[in-house]
Protein backbone atom coordinates (compact mmCIF):
# COMPACT_ATOMS: atom_id res chain seq x y z
CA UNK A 1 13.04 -37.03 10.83
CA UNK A 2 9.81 -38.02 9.92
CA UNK A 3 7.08 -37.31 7.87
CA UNK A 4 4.36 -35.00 8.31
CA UNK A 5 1.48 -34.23 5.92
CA UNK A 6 -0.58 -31.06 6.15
CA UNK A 7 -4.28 -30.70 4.47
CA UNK A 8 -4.55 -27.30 2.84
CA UNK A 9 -0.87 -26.92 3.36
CA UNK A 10 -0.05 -24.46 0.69
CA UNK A 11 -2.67 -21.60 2.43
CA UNK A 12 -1.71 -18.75 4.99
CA UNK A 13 -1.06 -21.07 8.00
CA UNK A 14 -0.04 -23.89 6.37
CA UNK A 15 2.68 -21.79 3.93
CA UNK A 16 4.37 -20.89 7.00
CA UNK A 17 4.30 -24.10 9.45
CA UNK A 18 5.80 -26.05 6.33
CA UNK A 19 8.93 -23.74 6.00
CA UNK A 20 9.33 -23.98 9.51
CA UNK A 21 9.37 -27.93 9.59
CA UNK A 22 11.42 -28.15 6.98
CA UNK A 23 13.94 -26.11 8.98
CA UNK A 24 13.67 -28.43 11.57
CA UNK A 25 14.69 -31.52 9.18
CA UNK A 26 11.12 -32.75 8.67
CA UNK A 27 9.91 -34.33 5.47
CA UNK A 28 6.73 -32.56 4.05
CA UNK A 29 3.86 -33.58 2.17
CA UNK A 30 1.04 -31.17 1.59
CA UNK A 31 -2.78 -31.57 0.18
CA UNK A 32 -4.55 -29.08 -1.08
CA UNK A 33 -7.05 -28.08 -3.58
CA UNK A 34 -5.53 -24.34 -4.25
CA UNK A 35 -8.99 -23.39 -4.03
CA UNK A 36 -9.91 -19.68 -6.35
CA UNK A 37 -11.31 -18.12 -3.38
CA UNK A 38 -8.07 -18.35 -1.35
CA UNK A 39 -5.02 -18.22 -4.14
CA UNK A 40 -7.26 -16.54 -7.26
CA UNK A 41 -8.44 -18.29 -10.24
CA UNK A 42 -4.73 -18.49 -11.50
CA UNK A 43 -2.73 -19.74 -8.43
CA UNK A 44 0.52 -17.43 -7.80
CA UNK A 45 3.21 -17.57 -5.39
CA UNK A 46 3.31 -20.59 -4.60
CA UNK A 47 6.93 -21.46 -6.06
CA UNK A 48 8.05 -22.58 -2.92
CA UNK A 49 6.46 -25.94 -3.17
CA UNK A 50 9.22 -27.07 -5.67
CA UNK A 51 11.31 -27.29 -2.83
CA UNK A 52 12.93 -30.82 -2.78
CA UNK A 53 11.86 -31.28 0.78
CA UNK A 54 8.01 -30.79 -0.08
CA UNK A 55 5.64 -33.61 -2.38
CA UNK A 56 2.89 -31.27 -2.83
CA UNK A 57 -0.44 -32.89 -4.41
CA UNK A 58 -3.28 -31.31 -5.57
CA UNK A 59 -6.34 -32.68 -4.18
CA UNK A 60 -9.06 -32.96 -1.59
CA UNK A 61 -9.72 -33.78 1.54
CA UNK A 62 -13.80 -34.75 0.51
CA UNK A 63 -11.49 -36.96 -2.21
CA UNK A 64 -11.08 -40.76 -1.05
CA UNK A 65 -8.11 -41.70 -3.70
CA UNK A 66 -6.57 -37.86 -2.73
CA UNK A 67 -6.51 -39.07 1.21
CA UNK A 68 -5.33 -42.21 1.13
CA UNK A 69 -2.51 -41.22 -1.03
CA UNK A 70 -2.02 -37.80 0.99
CA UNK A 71 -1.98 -40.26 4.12
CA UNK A 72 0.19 -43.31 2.82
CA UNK A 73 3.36 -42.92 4.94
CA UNK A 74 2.59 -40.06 6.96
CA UNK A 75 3.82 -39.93 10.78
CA UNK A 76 2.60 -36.88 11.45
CA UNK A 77 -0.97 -35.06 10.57
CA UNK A 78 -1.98 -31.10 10.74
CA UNK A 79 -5.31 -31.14 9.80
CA UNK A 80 -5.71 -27.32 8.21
CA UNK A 81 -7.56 -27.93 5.42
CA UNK A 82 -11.31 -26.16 5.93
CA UNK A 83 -13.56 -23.74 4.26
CA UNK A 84 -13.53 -20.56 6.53
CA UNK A 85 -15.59 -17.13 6.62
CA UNK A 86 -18.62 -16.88 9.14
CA UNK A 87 -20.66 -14.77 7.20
CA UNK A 88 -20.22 -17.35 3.83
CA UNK A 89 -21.01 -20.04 5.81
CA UNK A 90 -24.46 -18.79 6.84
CA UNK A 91 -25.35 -19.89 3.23
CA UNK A 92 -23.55 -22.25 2.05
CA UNK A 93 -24.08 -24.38 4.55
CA UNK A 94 -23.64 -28.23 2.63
CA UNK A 95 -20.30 -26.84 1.43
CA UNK A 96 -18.79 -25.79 4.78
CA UNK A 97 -20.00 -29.53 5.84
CA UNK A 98 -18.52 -31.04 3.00
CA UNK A 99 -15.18 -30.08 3.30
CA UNK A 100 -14.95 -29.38 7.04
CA UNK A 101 -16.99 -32.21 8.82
CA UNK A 102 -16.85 -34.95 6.09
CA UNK A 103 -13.31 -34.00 4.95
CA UNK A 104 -12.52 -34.62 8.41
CA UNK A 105 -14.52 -38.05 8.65
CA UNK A 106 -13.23 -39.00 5.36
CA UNK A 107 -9.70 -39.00 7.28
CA UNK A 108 -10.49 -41.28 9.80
CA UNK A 109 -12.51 -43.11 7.84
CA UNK A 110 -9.38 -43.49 5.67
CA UNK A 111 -7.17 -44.16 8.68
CA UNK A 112 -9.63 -46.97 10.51
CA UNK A 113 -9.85 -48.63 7.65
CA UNK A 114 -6.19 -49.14 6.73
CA UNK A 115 -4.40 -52.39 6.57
CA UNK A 116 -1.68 -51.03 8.52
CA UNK A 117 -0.83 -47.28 9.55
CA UNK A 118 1.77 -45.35 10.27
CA UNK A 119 0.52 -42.11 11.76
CA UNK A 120 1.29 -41.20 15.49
CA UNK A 121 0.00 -38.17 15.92
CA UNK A 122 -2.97 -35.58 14.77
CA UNK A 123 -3.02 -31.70 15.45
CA UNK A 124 -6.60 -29.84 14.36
CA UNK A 125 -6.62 -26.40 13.79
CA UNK A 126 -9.88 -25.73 15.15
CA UNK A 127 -11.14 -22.28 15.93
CA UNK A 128 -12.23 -19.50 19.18
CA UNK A 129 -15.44 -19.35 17.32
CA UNK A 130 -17.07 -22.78 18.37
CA UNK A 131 -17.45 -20.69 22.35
CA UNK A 132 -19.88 -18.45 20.55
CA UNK A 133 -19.88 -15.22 22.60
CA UNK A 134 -17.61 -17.05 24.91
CA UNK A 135 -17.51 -15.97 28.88
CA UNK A 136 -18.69 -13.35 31.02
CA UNK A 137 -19.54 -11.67 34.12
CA UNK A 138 -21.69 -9.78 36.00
CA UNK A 139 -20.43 -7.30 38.07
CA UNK A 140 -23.36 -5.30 39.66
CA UNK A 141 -23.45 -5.56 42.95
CA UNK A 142 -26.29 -7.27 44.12
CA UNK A 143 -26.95 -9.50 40.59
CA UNK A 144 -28.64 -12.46 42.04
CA UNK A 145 -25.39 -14.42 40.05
CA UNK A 146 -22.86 -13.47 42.00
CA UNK A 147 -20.56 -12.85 40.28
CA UNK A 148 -20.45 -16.43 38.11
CA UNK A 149 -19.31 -16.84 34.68
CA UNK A 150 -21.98 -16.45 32.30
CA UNK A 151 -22.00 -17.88 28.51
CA UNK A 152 -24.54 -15.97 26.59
CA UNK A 153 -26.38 -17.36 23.85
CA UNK A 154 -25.97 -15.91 20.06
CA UNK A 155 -27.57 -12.24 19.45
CA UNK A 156 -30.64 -12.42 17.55
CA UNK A 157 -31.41 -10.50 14.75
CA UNK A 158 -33.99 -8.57 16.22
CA UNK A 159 -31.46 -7.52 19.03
CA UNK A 160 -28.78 -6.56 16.65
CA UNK A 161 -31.44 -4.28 14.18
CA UNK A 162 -32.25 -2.28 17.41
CA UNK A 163 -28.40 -2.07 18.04
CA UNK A 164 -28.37 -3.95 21.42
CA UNK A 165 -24.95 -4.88 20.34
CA UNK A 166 -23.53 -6.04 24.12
CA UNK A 167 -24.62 -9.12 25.64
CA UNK A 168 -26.53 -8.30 28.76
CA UNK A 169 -27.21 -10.24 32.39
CA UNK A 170 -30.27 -12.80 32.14
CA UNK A 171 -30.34 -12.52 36.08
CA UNK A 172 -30.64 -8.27 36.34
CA UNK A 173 -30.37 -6.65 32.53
CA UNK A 174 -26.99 -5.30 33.51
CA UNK A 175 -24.14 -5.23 31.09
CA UNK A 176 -22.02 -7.86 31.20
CA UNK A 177 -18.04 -7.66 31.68
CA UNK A 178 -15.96 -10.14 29.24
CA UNK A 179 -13.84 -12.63 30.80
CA UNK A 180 -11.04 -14.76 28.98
CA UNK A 181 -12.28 -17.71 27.70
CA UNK A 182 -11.47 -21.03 28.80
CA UNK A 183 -11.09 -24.46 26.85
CA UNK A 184 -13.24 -25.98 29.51
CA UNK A 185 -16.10 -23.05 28.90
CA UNK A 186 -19.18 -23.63 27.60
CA UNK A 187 -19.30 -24.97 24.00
CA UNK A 188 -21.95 -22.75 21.64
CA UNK A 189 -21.39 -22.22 18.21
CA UNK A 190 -22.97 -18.99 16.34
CA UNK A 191 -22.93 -19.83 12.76
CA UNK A 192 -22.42 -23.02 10.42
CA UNK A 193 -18.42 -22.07 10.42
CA UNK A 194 -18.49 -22.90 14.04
CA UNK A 195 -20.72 -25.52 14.34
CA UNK A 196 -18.71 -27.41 11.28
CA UNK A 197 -15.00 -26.91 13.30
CA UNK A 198 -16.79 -28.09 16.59
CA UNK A 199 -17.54 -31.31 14.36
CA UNK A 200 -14.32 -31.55 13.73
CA UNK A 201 -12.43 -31.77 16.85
CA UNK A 202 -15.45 -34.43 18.40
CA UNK A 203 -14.27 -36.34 14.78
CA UNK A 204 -10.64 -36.12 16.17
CA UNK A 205 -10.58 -36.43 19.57
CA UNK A 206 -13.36 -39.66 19.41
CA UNK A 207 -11.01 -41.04 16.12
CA UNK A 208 -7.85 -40.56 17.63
CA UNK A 209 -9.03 -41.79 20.78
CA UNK A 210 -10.07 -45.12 19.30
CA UNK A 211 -7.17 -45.62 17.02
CA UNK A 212 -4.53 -45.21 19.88
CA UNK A 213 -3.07 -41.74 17.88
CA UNK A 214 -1.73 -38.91 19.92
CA UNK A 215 -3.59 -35.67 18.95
CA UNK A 216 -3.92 -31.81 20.32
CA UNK A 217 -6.83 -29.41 19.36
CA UNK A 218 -5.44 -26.19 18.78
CA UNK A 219 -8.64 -23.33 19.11
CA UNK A 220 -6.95 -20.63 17.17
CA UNK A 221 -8.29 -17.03 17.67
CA UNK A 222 -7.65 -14.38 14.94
CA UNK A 223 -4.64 -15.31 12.78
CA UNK A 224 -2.89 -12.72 11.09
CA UNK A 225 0.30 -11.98 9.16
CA UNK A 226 2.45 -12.26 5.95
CA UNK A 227 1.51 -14.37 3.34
CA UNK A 228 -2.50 -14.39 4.18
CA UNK A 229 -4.80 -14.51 1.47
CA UNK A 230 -5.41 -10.64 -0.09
CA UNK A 231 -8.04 -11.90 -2.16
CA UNK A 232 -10.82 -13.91 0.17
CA UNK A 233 -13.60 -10.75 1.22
CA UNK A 234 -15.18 -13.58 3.36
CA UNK A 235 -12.56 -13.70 5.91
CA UNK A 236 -9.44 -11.87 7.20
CA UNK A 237 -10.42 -8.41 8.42
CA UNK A 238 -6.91 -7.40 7.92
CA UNK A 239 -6.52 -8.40 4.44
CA UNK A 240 -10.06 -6.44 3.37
CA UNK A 241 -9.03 -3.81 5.29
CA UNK A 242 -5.42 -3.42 3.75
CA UNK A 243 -6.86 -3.25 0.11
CA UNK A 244 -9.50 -0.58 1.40
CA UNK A 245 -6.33 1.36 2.89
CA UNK A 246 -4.26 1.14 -0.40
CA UNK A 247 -7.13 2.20 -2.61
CA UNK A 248 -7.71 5.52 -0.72
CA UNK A 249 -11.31 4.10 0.18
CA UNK A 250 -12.37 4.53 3.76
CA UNK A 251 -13.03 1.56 6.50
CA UNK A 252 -16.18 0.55 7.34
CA UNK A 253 -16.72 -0.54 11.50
CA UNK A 254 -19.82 -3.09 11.70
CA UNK A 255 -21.70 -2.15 14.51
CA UNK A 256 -20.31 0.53 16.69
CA UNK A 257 -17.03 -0.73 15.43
CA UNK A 258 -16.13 -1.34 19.56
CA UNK A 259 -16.57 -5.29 18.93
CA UNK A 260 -13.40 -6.91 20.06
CA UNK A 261 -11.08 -9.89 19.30
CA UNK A 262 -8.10 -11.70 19.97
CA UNK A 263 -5.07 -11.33 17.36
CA UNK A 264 -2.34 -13.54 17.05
CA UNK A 265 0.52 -13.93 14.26
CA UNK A 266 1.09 -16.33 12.39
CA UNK A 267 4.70 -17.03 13.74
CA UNK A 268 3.32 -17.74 17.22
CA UNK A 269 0.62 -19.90 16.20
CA UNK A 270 3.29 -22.35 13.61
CA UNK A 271 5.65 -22.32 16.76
CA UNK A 272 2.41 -23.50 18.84
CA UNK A 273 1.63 -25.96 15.70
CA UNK A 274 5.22 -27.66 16.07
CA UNK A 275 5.21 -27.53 19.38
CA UNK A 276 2.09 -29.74 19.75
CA UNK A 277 3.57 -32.20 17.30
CA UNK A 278 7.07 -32.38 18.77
CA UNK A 279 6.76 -33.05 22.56
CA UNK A 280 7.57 -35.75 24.04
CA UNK A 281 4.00 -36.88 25.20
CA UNK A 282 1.08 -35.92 22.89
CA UNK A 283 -1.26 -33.14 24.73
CA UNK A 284 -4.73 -35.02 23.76
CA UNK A 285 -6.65 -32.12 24.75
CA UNK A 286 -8.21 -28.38 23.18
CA UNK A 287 -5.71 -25.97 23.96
CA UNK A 288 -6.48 -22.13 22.79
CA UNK A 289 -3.56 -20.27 20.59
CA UNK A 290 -4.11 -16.60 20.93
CA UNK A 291 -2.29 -13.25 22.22
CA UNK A 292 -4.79 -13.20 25.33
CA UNK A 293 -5.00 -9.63 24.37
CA UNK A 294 -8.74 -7.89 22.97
CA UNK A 295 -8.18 -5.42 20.56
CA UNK A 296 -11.22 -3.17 19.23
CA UNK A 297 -12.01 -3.46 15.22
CA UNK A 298 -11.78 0.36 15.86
CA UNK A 299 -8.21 0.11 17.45
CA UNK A 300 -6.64 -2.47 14.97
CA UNK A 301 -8.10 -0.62 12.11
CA UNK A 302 -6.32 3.02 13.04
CA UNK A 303 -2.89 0.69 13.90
CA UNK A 304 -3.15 -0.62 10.47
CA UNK A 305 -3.95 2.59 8.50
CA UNK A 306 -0.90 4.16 10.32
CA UNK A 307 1.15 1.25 9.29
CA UNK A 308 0.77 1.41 5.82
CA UNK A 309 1.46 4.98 5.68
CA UNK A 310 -2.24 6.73 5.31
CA UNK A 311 -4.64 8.66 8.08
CA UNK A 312 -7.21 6.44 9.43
CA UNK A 313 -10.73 7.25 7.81
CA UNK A 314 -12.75 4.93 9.26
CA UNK A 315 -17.09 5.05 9.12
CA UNK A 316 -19.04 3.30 11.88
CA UNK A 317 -21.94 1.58 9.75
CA UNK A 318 -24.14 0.19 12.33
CA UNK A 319 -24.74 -2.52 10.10
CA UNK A 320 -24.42 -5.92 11.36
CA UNK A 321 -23.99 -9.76 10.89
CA UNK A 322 -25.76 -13.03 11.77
CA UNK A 323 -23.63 -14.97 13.31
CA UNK A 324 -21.20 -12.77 14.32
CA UNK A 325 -20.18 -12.40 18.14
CA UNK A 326 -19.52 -9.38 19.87
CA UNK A 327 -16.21 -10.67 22.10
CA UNK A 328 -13.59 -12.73 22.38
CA UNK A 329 -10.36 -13.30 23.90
CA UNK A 330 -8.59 -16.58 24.76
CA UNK A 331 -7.14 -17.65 28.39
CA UNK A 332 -4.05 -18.60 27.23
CA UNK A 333 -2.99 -20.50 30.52
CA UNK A 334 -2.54 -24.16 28.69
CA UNK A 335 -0.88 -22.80 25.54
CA UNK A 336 1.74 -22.28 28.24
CA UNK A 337 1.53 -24.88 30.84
CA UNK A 338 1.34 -27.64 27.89
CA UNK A 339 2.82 -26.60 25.11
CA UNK A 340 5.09 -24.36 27.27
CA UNK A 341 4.42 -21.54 25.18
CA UNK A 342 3.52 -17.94 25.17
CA UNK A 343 3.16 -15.35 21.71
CA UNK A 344 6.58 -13.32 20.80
CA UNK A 345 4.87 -10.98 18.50
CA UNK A 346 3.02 -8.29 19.99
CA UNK A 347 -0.01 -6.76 17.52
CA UNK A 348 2.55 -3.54 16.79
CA UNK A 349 5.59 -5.70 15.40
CA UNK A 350 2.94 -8.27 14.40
CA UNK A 351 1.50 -5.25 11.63
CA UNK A 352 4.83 -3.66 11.06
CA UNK A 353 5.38 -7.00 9.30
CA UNK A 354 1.95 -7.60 7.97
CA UNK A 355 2.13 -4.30 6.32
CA UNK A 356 5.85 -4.07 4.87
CA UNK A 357 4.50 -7.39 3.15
CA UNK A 358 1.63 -5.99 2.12
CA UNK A 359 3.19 -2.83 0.18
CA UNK A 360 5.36 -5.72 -1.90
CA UNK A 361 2.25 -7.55 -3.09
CA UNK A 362 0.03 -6.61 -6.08
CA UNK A 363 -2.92 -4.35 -5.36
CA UNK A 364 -6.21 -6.36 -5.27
CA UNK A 365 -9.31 -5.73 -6.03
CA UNK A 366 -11.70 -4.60 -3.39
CA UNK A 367 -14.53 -6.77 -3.25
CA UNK A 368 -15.97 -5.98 0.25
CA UNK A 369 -18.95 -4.75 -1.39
CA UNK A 370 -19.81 -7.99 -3.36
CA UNK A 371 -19.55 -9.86 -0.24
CA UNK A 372 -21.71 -7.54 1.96
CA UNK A 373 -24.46 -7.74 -0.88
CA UNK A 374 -24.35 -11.57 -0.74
CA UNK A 375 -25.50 -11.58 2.63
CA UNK A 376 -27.87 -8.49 2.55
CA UNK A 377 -29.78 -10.54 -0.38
CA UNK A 378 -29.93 -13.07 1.73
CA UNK A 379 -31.05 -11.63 4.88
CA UNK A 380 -28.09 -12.30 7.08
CA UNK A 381 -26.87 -8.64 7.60
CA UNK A 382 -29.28 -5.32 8.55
C-alpha cells in the first residue's frame, strides 16, 4: 500500500484518520510539532505513535529540513497541520499566517523544487468558515430580490453591541432565512482563521494544479468527537463546554445563544478523508464535510449536559465576538455525489460517544475565562 504523510497528524483529526489507514494497510508518516496549546505543556496520550506502522517526527510545517524529510517518499499528503480558533486569530494574526499560509507554501515550495517526487495526491482540510455568514434568503413577499440567494457581509461591531445578532435583507430590512451553503457560494472570510485556510486551498489547488498532483479540498464544518483536545479554550465548543459541565460551573450562550452550526464527528469526516484519497480518479475540487444539519449552541449545549449526567444550567450572556458568524450549515450534495458519501453518526450517538470518552479522561482546568479576557483586553468581544 503506499505511503501517506499527514501534517499535524498526531491532533484530534489526524489521531483518528491515521488508525483508520493503518487498518486499511497504509504506511504512515506523521509531522507535527505537539504544540502546548493542543496536547499541554507535557504531551500525553499519544502512545499510539509507537506503533510499527507509524514514523512519527516532530517538527514543522514553517520548518524547511522538517518538510522535506516529512515529504521524502510520500505518495499520499493530508495537509492538517494549522493553527485554529477564530477568536485567537483576531490577534495573532503573523502566527496564524505563519503556520497556515506559509506552512502551506513551504510545501509546495518543497515539492516544486524537488529533483524528483513521488507524491500523487493532496487532500486540505480546509474549513466552513472561509463562506463567512455563508447563504441566505429573503422570503418576504414582495423583497425587490426575489427570492435570490444572498451572502451577507461580516457583522460589525457596532451591530453586534446593539444585539442585531441576525443578518438582515440589504434590499427591504427583513430578516433573512439561512440556506445550506454551497461550495460554489460566495467566498468571504470573517476573521484571520478564515482568511489564512482560504490561502490555503488557492496554495493547493494553483500548486497541485501546476505540478500535475491529484488533490480534493475538504471544507470541514464543526468537528467533534473522542480524542479532541480538552485543553485548547480557543476552539472546540464541546470540549470548553464539557469541562464547564464536569466542574458544576454553568454554560455561558454568546449572544442569544440561538446562533447555529453544523456538527459532524469525527468518524464521518476520516471516512470522507480516505475516501478523497482512495478513489479511483482524484476529485480536484472543494467539497464540504458536514452533517447538513444546524443545531443551536442552545440545543447542543442541553444534549451535552444531559449526556454527561448533569441538568443543563446554561446563562445567555449577550456578549459577543468579532469575527464570529451567526449561521452555518453545509449542502452536503458533493460529499455524496463525489466522494459517494453521507455522515453515519447522528449528533445523539455522535455525544453519547463524545461524552463516555470524556468521563475516562482527566478533569481539566477551565480556562474559558482566560480566553474571554484575552479578547475583551483587546477589544474583540463586547
Amino acid at each position: 500500500m503506499k505511503n501517506v504523510l499527514i501534517t499535524g497528524g498526531a491532533g484530534f483529526i489526524g489521531s483518528h484518520l491515521a488508525r483508520l489507514l493503518l487498518a486499511r494497510g497504509f504506511k504512515v508518516r506523521i509531522l507535527d510539532s505537539l504544540s502546548p496549546q493542543i496536547h499541554g505543556a507535557v504531551p500525553t496520550g499519544l502512545q499510539w505513535l509507537s506503533d510499527p506502522g507509524i514514523e512519527f517526527i516532530r517538527g514543522s510545517v514553517t520548518r524547511r529540513a522538517d518538510v522535506e524529510q516529512a515529504l521524502d517518499g510520500a505518495e499520499l499528503l493530508v495537509h492538517l497541520a494549522a493553527e485554529t480558533g477564530t477568536g485567537q486569530s483576531m490577534y495573532q494574526i503573523a502566527r496564524y499566517n505563519e503556520v497556515n499560509s506559509q506552512g502551506t507554501a513551504l510545501i509546495f515550495d518543497v515539492l516544486a523544487n524537488a529533483g524528483t517526487r513521488s507524491l500523487e495526491r493532496v487532500v486540505l482540510a480546509s474549513s466552513r468558515s472561509i463562506y463567512g455568514e455563508g447563504a441566505y434568503q429573503c422570503t418576504a413577499p414582495t423583497c425587490p430580490s426575489g427570492g435570490a440567494r444572498q451572502f451577507p457581509t461580516s457583522r460589525l461591531p457596532a451591530a453586534l453591541a446593539e444585539h442585531a445578532w441576525e443578518p438582515t435583507c440589504p434590499h427591504c430590512g427583513a430578516p433573512l432565512r439561512m440556506l445550506p451553503t454551497r461550495e460554489d457560494d460566495r467566498i468571504q472570510p470573517a476573521s484571520i482563521y478564515a482568511a489564512t485556510k482560504y490561502a490555503q486551498e488557492d496554495l493547493v489547488r494553483i500548486g497541485c494544479e501546476s505540478l500535475g498532483l491529484g488533490h480534493a479540498i475538504l471544507r470541514l464544518q464543526n468537528v467533534y468527537g473522542e480524542g479532541q483536545s480538552l485543553n485548547n479554550p480557543y476552539t472546540g465548543i464541546l470540549s470548553i463546554f464539557s469541562t464547564r459541565v464536569r466542574r458544576g460551573l454553568e454554560l455561558t450562550a454568546f449572544e442569544d445563544g440561538l446562533e447555529s452550526r453544523d456538527f459532524v464527528h469525527v468518524s464521518d469526516v476520516v471516512q470522507a478523508m480516505l475516501l478523497a484519497l482512495t478513489s479511483e480518479s482524484p476529485a480536484n475540487a472543494a467539497i464540504n464535510v458536514g452533517s447538513g444539519v444546524p443545531t443551536s449552541v442552545l440545543e447542543v449545549a442541553s444534549q451535552l449536559t444531559i449526556a454527561l449526567g448533569g441538568t443543563p444550567a446554561i446563562r445567555i450572556t449577550g456578549e459577543y465576538r468579532v469575527g464570529d458568524i451567526r449561521h452555518n450549515v453545509a449542502d452536503i450534495s458533493r460529499l455524496r455525489s463525489i466522494l459517494g458519501y453521507a455522515p453515519q453518526v447522528d449528533l445523539a450517538e455522535g455525544l453519547r460517544r463524545f461524552c463516555q470518552w470524556v468521563l475516562q479522561q482527566p478533569l481539566p482546568e477551565d480556562q474559558l475565562g482566560r480566553a474571554n479576557a484575552e479578547l475583551k483586553a483587546r477589544k474583540l468581544m463586547g
